[in-house]
N, C-alpha and C. Protein backbone atom coordinates (compact mmCIF):
# COMPACT_ATOMS: atom_id res chain seq x y z
N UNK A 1 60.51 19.40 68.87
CA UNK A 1 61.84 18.97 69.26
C UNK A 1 62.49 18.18 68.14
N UNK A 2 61.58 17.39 67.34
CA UNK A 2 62.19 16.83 66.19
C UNK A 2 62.93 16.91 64.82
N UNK A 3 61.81 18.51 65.01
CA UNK A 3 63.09 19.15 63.91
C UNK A 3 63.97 20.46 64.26
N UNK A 4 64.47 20.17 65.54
CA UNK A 4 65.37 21.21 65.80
C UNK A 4 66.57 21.37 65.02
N UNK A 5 67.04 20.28 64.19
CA UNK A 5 68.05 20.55 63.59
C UNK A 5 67.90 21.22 62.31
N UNK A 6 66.61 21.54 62.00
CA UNK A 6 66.49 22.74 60.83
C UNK A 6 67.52 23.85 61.54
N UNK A 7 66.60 24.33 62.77
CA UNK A 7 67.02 25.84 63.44
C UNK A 7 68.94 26.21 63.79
N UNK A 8 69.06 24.78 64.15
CA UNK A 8 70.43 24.10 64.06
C UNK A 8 71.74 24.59 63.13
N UNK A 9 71.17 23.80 62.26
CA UNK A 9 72.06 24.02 60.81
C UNK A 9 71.61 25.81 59.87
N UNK A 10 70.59 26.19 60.31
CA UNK A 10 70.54 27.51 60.07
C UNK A 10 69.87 27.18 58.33
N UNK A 11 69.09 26.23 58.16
CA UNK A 11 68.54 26.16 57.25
C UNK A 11 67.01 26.63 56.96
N UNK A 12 66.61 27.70 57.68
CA UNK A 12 64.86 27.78 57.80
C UNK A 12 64.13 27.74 56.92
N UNK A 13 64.92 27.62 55.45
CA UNK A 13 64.67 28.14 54.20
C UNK A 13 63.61 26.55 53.85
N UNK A 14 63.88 25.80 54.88
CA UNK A 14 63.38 24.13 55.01
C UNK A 14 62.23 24.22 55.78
N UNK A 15 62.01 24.96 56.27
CA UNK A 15 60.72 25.23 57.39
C UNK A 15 59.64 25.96 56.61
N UNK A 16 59.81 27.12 55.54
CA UNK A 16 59.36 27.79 54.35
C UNK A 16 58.28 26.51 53.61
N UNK A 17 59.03 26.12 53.31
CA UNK A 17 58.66 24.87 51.90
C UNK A 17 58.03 24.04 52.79
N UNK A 18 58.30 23.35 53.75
CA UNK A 18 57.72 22.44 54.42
C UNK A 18 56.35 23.32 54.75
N UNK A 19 56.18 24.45 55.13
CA UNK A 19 54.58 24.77 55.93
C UNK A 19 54.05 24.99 54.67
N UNK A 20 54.27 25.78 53.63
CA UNK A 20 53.56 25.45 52.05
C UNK A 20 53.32 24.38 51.81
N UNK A 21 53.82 23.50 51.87
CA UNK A 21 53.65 21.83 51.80
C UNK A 21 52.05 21.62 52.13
N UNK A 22 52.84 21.81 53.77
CA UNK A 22 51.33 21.32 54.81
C UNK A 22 50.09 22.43 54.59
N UNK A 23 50.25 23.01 53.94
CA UNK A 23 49.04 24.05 53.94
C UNK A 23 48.49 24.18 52.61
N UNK A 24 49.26 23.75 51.66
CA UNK A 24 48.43 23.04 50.24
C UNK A 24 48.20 21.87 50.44
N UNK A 25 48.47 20.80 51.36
CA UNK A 25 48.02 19.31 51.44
C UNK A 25 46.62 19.76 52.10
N UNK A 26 46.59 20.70 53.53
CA UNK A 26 45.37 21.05 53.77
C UNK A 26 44.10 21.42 53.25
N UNK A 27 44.86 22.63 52.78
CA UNK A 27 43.80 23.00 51.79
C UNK A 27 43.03 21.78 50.20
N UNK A 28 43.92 21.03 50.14
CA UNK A 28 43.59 19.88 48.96
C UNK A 28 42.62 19.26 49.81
N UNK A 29 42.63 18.21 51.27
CA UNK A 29 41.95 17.75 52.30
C UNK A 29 40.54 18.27 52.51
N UNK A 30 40.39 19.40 52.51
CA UNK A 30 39.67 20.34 53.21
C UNK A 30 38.63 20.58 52.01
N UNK A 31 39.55 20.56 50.63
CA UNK A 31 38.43 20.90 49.55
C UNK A 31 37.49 19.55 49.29
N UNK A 32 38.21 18.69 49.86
CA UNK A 32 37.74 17.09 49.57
C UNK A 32 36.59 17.16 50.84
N UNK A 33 37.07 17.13 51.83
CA UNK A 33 36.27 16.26 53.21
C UNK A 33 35.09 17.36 53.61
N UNK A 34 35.40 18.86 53.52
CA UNK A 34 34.28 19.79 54.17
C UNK A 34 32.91 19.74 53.70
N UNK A 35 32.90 19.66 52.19
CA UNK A 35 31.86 20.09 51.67
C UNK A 35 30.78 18.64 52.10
N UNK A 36 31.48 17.01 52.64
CA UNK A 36 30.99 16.25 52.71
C UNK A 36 30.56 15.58 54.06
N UNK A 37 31.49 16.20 55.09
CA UNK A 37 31.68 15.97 56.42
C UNK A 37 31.58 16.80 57.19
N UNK A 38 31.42 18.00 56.56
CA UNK A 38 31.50 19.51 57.73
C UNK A 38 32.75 19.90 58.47
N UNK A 39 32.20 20.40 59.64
CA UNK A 39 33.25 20.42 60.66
C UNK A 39 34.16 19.16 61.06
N UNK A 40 33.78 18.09 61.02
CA UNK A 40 34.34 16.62 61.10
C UNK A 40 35.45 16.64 60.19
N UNK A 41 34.72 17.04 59.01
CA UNK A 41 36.18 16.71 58.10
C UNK A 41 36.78 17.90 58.17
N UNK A 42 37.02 18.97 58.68
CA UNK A 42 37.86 19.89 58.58
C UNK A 42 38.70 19.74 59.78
N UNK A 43 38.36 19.08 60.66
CA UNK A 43 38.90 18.46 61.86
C UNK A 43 40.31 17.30 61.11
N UNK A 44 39.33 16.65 60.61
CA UNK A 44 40.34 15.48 59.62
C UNK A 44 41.35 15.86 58.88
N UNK A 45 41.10 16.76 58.62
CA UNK A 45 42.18 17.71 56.73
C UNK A 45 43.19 17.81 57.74
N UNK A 46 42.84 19.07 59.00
CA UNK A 46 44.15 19.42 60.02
C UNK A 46 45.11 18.60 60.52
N UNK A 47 44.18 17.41 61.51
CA UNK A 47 45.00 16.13 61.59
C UNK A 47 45.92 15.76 61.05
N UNK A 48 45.72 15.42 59.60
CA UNK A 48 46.41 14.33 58.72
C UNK A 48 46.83 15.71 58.10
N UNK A 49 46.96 16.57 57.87
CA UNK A 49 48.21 17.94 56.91
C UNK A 49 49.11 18.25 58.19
N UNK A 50 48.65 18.35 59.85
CA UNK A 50 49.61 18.57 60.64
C UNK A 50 50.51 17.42 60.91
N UNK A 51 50.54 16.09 60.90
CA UNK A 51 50.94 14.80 60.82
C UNK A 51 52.20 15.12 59.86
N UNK A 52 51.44 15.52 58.31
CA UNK A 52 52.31 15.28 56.93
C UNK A 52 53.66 16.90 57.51
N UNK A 53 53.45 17.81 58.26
CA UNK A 53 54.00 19.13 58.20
C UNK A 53 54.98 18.22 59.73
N UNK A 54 54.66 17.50 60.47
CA UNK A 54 55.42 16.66 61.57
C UNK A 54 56.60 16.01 61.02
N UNK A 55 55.76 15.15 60.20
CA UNK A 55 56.79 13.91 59.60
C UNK A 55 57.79 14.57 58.69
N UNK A 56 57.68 15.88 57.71
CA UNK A 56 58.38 16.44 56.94
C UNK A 56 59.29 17.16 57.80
N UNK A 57 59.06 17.74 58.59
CA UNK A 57 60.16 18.58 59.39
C UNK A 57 61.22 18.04 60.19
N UNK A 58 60.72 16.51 60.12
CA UNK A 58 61.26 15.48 61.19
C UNK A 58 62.41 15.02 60.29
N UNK A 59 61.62 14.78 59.18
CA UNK A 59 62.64 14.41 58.36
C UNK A 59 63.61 14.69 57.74
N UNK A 60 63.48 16.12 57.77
CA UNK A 60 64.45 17.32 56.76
C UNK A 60 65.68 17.22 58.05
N UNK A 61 64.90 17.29 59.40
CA UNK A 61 66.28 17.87 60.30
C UNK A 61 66.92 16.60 60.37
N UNK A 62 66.35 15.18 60.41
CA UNK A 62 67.38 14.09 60.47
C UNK A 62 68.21 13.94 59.37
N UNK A 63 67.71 14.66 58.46
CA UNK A 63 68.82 14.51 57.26
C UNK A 63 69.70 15.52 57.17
N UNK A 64 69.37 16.69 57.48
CA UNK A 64 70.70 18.03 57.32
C UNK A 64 71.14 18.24 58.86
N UNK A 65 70.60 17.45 59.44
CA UNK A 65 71.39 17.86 60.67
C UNK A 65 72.47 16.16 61.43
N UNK A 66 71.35 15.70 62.63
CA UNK A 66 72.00 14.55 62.97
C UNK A 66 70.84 12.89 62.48
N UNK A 67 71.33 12.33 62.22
CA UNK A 67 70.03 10.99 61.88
C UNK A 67 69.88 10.84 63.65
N UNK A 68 69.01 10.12 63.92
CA UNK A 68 67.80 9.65 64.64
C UNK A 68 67.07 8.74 64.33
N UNK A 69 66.81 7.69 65.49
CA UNK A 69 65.51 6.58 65.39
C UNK A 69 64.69 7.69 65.12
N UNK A 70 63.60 7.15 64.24
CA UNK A 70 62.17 7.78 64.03
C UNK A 70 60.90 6.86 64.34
N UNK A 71 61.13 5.86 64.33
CA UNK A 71 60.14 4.57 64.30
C UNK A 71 59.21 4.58 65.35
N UNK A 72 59.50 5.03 66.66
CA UNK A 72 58.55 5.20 67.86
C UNK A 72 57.53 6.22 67.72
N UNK A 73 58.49 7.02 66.92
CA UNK A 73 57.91 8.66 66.85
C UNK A 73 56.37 8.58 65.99
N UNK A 74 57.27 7.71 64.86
CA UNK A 74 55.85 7.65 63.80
C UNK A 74 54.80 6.48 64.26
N UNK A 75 55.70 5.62 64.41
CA UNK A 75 54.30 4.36 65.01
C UNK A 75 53.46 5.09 66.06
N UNK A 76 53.78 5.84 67.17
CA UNK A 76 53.12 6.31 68.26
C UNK A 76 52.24 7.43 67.48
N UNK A 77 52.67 7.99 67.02
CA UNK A 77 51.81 9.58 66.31
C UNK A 77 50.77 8.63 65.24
N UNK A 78 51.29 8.15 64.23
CA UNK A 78 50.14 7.73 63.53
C UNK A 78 49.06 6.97 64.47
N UNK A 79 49.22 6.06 65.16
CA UNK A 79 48.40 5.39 66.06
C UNK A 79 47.24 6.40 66.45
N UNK A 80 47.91 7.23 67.19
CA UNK A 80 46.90 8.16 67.88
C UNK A 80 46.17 8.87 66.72
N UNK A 81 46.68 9.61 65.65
CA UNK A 81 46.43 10.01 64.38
C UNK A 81 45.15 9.07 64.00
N UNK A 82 45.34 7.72 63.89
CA UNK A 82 44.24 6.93 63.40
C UNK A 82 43.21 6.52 64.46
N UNK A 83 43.55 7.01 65.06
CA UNK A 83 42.58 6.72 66.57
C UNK A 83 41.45 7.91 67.07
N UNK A 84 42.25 9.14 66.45
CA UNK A 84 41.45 10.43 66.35
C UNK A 84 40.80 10.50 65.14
N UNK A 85 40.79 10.10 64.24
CA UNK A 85 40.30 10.07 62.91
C UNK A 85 39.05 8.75 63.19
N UNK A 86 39.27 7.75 63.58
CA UNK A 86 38.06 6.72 63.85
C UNK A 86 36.91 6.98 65.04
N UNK A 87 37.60 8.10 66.37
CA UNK A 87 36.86 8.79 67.16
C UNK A 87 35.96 9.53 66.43
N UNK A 88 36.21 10.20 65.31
CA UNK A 88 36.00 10.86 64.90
C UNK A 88 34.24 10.89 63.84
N UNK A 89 35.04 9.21 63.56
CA UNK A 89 34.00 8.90 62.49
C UNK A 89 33.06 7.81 63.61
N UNK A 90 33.38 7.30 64.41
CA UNK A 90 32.39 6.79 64.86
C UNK A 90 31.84 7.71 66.14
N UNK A 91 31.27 8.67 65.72
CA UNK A 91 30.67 9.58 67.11
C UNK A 91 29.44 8.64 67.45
N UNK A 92 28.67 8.52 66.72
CA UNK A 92 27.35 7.61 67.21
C UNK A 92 27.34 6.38 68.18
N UNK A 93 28.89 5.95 68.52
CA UNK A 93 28.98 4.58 69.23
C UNK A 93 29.04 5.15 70.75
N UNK A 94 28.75 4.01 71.37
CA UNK A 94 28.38 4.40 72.47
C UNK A 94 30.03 5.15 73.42
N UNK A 95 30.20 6.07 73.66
CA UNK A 95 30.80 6.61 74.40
C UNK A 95 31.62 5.82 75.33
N UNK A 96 31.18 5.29 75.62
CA UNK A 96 32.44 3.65 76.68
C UNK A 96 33.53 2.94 75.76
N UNK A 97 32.84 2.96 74.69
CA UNK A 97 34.05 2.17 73.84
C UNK A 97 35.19 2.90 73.28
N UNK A 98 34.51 4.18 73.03
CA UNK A 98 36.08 4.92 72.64
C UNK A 98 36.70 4.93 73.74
N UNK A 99 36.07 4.93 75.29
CA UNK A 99 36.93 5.33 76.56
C UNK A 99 38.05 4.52 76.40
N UNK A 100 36.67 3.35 76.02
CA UNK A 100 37.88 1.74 76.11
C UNK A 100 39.07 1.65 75.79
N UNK A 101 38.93 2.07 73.97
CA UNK A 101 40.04 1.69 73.02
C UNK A 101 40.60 2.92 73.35
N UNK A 102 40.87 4.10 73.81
CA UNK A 102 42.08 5.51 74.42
C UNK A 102 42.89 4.80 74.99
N UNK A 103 41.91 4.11 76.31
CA UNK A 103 42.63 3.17 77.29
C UNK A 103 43.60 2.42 76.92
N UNK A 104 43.30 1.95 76.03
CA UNK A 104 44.37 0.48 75.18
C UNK A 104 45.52 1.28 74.41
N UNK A 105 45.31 2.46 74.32
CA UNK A 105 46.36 3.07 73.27
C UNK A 105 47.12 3.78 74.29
N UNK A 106 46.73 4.11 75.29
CA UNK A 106 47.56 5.14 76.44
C UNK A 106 48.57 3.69 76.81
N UNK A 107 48.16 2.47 77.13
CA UNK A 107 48.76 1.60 77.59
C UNK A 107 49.70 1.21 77.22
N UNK A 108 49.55 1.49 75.70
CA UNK A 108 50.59 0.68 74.23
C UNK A 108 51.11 1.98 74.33
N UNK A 109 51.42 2.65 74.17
CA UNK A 109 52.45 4.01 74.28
C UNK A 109 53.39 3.88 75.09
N UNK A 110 52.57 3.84 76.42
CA UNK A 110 53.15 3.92 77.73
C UNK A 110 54.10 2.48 77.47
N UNK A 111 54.10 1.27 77.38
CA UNK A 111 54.60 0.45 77.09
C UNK A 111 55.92 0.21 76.45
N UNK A 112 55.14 0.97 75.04
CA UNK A 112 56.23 1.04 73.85
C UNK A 112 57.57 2.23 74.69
N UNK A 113 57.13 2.60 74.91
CA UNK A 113 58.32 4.21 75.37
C UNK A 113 58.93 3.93 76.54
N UNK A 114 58.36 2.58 77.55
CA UNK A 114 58.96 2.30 78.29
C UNK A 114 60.52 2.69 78.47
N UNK A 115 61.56 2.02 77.79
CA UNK A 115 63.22 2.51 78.09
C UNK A 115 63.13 4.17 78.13
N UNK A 116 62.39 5.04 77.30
CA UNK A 116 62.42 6.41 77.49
C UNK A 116 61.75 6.79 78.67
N UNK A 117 61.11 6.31 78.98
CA UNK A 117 60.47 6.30 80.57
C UNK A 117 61.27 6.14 81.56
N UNK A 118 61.82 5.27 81.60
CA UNK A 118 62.92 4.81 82.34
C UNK A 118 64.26 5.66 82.53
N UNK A 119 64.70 6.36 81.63
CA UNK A 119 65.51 6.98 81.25
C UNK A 119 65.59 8.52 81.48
N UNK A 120 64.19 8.89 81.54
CA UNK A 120 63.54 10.03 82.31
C UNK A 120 63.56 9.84 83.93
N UNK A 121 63.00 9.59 84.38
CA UNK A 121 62.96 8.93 85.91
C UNK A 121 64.17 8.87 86.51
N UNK A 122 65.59 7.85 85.97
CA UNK A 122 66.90 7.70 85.93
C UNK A 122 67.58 9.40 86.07
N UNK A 123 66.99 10.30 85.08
CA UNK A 123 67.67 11.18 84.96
C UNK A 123 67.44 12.37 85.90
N UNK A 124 66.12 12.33 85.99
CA UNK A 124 65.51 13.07 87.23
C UNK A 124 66.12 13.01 88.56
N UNK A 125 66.19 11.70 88.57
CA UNK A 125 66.90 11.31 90.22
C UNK A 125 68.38 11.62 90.15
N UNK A 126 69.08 11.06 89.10
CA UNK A 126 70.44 11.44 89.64
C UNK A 126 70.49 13.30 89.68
N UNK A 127 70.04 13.75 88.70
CA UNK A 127 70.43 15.14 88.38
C UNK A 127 69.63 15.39 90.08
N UNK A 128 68.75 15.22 90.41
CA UNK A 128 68.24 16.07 91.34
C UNK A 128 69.18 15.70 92.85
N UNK A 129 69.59 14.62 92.96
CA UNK A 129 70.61 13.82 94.01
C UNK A 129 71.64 14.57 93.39
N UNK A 130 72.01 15.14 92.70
CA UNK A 130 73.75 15.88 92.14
C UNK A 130 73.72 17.63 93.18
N UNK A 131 72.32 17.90 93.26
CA UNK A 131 71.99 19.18 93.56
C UNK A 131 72.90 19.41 95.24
């Protein structure tokens, strides 16, 4: 949804360059983390090159199309981003604690996005009361 304003402005020629982007950052990731981490790190390369192919597309359409807050978008995505990446690396810990710390991050989301929450709910009801 974030970078709809590529498709928008009829620029796809921005969507081109951007997945080359993310798929030589991958492949750079991948030559680094596999040979040392296995499957773990090829898990990791995807993560963090689909993140970098997010944030680039996000960014191209707020600029050729309409600007946009981004700040929720990225604080919330990296969070989880670094939260899947430390799941990741600490597999050996006991299983309750990652439950734990998900828990704490579903909360802080849910929190943070609150007014968009709100705003959803708001919109649901009137539109469905308009029917």
């Amino acid at each position: 949804i974030s970078s709809i304003g590529i498709g928008i402005q009829r620029k796809t020629v921005f969507t081109v360059w951007i997945t080359l982007f993310a798929m030589l950052f991958n492949w750079f990731l991948s030559y680094y983390l596999v040979p040392t981490h296995g499957a773990a790190g090829a898990a990791v390369a995807n993560a963090i090159a689909f993140f970098a192919f997010f944030a680039a597309r996000t960014e191209v359409s707020a600029r050729i199309w309409r600007n946009f807050p981004r700040k929720k978008i990225y604080t919330s995505t990296l969070l989880c981003l670094i939260f899947v990446i430390a799941n990741n690396a600490a597999r050996s810990i006991n299983i309750f604690y990652i439950y734990f710390a998900w828990f704490f991050v579903g909360i802080f989301v849910f929190f943070y996005f609150m007014p968009q929450w709100k705003q959803v709910f708001t919109l649901k009801y009137r539109v469905k009361g308009a029917s």
